[in-house]
PDB file of N, CA and C in Angstrom:
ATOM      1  N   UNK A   1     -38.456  -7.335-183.828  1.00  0.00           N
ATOM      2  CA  UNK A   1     -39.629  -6.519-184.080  1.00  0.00           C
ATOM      3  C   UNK A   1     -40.865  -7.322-183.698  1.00  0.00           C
ATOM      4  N   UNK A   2     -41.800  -6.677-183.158  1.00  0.00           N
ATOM      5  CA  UNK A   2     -42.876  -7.433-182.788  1.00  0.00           C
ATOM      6  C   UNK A   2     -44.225  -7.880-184.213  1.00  0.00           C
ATOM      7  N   UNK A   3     -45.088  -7.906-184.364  1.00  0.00           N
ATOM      8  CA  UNK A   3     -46.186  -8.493-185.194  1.00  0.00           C
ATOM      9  C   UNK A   3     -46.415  -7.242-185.653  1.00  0.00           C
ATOM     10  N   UNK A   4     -47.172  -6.270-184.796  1.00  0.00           N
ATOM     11  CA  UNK A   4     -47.508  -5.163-185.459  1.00  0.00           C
ATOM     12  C   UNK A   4     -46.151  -3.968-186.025  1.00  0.00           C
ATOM     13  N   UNK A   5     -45.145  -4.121-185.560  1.00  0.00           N
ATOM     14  CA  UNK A   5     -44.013  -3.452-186.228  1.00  0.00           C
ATOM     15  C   UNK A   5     -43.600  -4.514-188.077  1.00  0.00           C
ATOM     16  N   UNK A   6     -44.101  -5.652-187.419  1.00  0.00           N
ATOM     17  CA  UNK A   6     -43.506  -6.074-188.959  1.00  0.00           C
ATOM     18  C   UNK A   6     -44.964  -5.933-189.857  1.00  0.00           C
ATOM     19  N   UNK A   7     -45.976  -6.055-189.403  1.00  0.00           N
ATOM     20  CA  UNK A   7     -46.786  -5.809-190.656  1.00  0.00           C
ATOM     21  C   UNK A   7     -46.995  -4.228-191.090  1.00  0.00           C
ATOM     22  N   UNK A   8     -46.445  -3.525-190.127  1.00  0.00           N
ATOM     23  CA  UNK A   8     -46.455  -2.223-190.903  1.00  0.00           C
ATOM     24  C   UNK A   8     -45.008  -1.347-191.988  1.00  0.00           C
ATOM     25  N   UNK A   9     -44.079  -2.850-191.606  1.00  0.00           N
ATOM     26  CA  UNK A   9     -42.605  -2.362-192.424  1.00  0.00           C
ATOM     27  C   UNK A   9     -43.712  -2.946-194.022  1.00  0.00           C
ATOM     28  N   UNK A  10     -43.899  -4.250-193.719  1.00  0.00           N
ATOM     29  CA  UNK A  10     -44.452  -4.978-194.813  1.00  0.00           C
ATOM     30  C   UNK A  10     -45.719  -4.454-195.907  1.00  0.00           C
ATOM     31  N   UNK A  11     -46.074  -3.142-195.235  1.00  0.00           N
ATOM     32  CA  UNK A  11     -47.139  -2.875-195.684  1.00  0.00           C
ATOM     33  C   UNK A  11     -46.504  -1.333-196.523  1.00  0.00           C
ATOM     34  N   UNK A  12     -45.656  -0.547-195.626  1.00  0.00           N
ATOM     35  CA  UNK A  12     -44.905   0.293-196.126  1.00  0.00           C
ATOM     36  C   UNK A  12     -43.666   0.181-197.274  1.00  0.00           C
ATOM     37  N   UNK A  13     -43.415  -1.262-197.490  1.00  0.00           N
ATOM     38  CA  UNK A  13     -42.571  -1.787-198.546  1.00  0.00           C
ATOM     39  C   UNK A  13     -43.955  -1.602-199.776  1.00  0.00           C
ATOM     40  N   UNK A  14     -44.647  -2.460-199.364  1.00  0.00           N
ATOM     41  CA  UNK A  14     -45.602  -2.732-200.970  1.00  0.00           C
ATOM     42  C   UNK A  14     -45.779  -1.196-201.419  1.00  0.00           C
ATOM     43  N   UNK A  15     -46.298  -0.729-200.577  1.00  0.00           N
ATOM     44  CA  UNK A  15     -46.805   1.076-200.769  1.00  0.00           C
ATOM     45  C   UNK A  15     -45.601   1.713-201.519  1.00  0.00           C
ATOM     46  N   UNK A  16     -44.529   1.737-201.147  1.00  0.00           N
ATOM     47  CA  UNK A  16     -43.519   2.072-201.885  1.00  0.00           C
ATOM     48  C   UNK A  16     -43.211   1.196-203.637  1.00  0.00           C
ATOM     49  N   UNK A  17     -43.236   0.099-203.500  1.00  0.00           N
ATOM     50  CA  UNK A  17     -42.890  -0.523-204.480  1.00  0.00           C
ATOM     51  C   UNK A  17     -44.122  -0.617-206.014  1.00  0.00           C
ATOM     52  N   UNK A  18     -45.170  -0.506-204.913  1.00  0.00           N
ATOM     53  CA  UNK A  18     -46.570   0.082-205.879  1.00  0.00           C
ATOM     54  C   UNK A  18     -46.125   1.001-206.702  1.00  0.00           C
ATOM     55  N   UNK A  19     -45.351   1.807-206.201  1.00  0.00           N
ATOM     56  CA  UNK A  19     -45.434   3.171-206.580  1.00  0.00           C
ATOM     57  C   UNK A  19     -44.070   3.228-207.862  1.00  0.00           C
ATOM     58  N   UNK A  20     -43.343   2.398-208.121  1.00  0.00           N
ATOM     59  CA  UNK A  20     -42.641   2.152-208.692  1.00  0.00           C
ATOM     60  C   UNK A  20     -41.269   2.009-208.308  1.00  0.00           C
ATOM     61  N   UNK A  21     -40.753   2.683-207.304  1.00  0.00           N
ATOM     62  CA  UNK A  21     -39.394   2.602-206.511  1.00  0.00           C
ATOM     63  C   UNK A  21     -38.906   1.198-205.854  1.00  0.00           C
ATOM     64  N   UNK A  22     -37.569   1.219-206.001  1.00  0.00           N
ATOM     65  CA  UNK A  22     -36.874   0.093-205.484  1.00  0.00           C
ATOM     66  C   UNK A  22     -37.004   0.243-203.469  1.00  0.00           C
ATOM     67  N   UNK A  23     -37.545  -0.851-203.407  1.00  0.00           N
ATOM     68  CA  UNK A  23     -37.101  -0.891-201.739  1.00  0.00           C
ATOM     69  C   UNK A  23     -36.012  -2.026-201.622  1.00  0.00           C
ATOM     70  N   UNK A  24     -34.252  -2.087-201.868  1.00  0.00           N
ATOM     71  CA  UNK A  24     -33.212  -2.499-201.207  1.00  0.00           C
ATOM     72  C   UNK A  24     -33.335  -3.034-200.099  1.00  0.00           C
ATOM     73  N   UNK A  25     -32.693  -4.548-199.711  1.00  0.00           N
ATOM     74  CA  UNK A  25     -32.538  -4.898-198.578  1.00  0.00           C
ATOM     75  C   UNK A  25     -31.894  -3.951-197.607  1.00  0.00           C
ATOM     76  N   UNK A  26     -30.773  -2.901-198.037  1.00  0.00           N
ATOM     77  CA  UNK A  26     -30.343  -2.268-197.155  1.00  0.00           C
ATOM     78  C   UNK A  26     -31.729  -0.797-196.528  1.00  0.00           C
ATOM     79  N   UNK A  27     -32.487  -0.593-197.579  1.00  0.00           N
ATOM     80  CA  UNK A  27     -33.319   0.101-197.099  1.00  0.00           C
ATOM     81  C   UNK A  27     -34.233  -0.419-195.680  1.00  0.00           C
ATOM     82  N   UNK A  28     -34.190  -1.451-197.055  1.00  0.00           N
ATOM     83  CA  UNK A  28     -35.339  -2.029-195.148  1.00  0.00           C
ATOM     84  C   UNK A  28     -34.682  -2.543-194.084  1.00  0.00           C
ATOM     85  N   UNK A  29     -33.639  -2.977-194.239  1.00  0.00           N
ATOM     86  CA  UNK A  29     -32.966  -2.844-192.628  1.00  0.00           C
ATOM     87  C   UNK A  29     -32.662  -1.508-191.791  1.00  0.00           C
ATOM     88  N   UNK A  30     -32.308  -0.371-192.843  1.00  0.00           N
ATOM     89  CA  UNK A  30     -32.827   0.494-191.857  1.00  0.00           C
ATOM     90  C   UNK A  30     -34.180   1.341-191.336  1.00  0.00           C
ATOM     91  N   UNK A  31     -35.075   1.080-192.117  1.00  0.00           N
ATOM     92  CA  UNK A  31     -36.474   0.744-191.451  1.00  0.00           C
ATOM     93  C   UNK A  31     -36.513   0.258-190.636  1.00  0.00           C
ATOM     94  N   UNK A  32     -36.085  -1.295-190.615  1.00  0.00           N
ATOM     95  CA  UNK A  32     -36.232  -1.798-189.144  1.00  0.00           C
ATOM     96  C   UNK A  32     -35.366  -1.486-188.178  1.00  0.00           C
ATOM     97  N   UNK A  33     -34.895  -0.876-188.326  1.00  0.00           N
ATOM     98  CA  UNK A  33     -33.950  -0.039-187.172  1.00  0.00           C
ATOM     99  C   UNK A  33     -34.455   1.204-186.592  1.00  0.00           C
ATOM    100  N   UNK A  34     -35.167   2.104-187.766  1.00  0.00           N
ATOM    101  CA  UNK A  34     -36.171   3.233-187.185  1.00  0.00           C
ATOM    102  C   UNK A  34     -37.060   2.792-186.724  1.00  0.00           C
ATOM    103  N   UNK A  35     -37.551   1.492-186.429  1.00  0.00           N
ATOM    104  CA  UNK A  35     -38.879   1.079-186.113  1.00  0.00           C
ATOM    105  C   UNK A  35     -38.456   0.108-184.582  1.00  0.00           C
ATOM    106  N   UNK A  36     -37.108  -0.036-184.656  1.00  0.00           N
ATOM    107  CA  UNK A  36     -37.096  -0.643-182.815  1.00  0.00           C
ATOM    108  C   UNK A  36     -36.495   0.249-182.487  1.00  0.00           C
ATOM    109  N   UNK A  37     -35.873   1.549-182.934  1.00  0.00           N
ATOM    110  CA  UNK A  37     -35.205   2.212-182.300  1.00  0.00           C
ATOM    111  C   UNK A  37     -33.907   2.220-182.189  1.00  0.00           C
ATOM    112  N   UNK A  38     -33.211   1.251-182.645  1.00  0.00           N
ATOM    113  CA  UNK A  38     -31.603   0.904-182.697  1.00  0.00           C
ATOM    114  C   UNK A  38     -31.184   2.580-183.642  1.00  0.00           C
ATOM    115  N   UNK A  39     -31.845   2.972-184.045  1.00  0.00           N
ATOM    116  CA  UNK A  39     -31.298   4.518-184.760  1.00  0.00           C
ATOM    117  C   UNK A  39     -32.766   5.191-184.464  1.00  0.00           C
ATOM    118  N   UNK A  40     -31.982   6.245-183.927  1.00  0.00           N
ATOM    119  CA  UNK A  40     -33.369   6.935-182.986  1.00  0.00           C
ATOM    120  C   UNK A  40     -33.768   8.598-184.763  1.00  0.00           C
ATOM    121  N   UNK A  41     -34.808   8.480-184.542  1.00  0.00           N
ATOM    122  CA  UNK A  41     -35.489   9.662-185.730  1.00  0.00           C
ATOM    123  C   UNK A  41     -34.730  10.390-186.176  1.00  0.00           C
ATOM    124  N   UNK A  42     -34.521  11.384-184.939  1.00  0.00           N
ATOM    125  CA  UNK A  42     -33.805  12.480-184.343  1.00  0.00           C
ATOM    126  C   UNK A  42     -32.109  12.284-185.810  1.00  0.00           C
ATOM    127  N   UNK A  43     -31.715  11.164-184.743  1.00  0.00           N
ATOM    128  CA  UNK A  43     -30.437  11.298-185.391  1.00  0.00           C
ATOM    129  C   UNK A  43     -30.028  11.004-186.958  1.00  0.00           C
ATOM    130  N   UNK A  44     -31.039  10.130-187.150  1.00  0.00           N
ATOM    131  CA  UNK A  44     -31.321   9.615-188.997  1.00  0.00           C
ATOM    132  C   UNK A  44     -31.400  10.993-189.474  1.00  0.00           C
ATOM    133  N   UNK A  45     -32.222  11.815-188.653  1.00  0.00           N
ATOM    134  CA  UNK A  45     -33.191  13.324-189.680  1.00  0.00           C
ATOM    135  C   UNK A  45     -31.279  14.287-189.774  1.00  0.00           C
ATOM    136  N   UNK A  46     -30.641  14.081-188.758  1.00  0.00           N
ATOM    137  CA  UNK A  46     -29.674  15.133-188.981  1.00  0.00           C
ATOM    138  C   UNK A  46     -28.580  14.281-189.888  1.00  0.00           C
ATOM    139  N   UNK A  47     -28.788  13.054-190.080  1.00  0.00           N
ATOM    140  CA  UNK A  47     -27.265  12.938-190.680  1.00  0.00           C
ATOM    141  C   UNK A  47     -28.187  12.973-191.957  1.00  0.00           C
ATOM    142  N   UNK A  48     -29.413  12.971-192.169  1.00  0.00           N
ATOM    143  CA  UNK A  48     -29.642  13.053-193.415  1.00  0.00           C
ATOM    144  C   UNK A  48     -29.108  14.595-193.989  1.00  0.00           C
ATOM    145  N   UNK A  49     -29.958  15.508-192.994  1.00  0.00           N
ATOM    146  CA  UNK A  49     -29.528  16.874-193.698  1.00  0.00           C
ATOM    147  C   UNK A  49     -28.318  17.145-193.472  1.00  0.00           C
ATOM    148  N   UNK A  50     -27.356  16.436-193.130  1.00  0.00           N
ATOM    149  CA  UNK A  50     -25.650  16.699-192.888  1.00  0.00           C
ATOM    150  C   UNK A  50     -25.306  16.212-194.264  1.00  0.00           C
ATOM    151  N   UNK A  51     -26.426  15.473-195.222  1.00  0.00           N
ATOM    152  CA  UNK A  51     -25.897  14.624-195.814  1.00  0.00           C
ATOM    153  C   UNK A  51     -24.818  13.082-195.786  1.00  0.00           C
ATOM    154  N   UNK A  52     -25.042  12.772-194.986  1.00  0.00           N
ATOM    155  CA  UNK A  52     -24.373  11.282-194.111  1.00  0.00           C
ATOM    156  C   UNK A  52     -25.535  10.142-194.597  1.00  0.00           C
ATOM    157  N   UNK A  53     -26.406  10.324-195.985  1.00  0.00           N
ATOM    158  CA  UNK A  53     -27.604   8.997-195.607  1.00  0.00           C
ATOM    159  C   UNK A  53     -26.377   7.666-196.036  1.00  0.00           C
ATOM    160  N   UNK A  54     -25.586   8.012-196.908  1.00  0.00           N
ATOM    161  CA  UNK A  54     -24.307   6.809-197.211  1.00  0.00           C
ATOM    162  C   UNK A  54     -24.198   6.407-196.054  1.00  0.00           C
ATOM    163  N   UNK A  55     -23.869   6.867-195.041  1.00  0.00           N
ATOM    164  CA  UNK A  55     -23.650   5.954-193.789  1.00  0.00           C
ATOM    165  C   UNK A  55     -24.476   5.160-193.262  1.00  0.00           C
ATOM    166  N   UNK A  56     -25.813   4.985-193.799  1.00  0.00           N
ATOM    167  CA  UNK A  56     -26.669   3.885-193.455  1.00  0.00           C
ATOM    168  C   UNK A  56     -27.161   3.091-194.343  1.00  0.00           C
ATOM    169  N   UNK A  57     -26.725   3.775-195.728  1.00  0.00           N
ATOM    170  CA  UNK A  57     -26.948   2.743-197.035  1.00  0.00           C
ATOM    171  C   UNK A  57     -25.446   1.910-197.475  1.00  0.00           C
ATOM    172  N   UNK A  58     -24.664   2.699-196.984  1.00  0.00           N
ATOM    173  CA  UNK A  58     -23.422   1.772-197.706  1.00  0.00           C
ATOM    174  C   UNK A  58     -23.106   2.443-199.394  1.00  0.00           C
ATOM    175  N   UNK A  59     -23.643   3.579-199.447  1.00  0.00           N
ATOM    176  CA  UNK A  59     -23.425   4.037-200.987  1.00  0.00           C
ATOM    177  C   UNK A  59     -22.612   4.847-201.019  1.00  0.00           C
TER     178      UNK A  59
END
């Protein structure tokens, strides 16, 4: 990830965690995967509504 991809995972962690929610190492690795592209939007958005997010959390 380049400088400006990591200060905006880093900035989107606190924002979340402000807020009271757990951000998981496994979460944020796949952040950084929506953010170089190694898992393209598209396909995250359908296995979500397929219900498949276990397949990228491991749950």
């Amino acid at each position: 990830m380049d400088e400006k991809q990591i200060k905006a995972l880093r900035q989107a962690v606190a924002s979340v965690e402000m807020e009271g929610f757990n951000m998981t190492d496994k979460k944020k690795q796949l952040c950084e995967k929506l953010l170089t592209g190694a898992v393209s939007y598209e396909k995250f958005l359908a296995d979500c509504k397929a219900g498949k997010l276990s397949a990228y959390l491991g749950s």
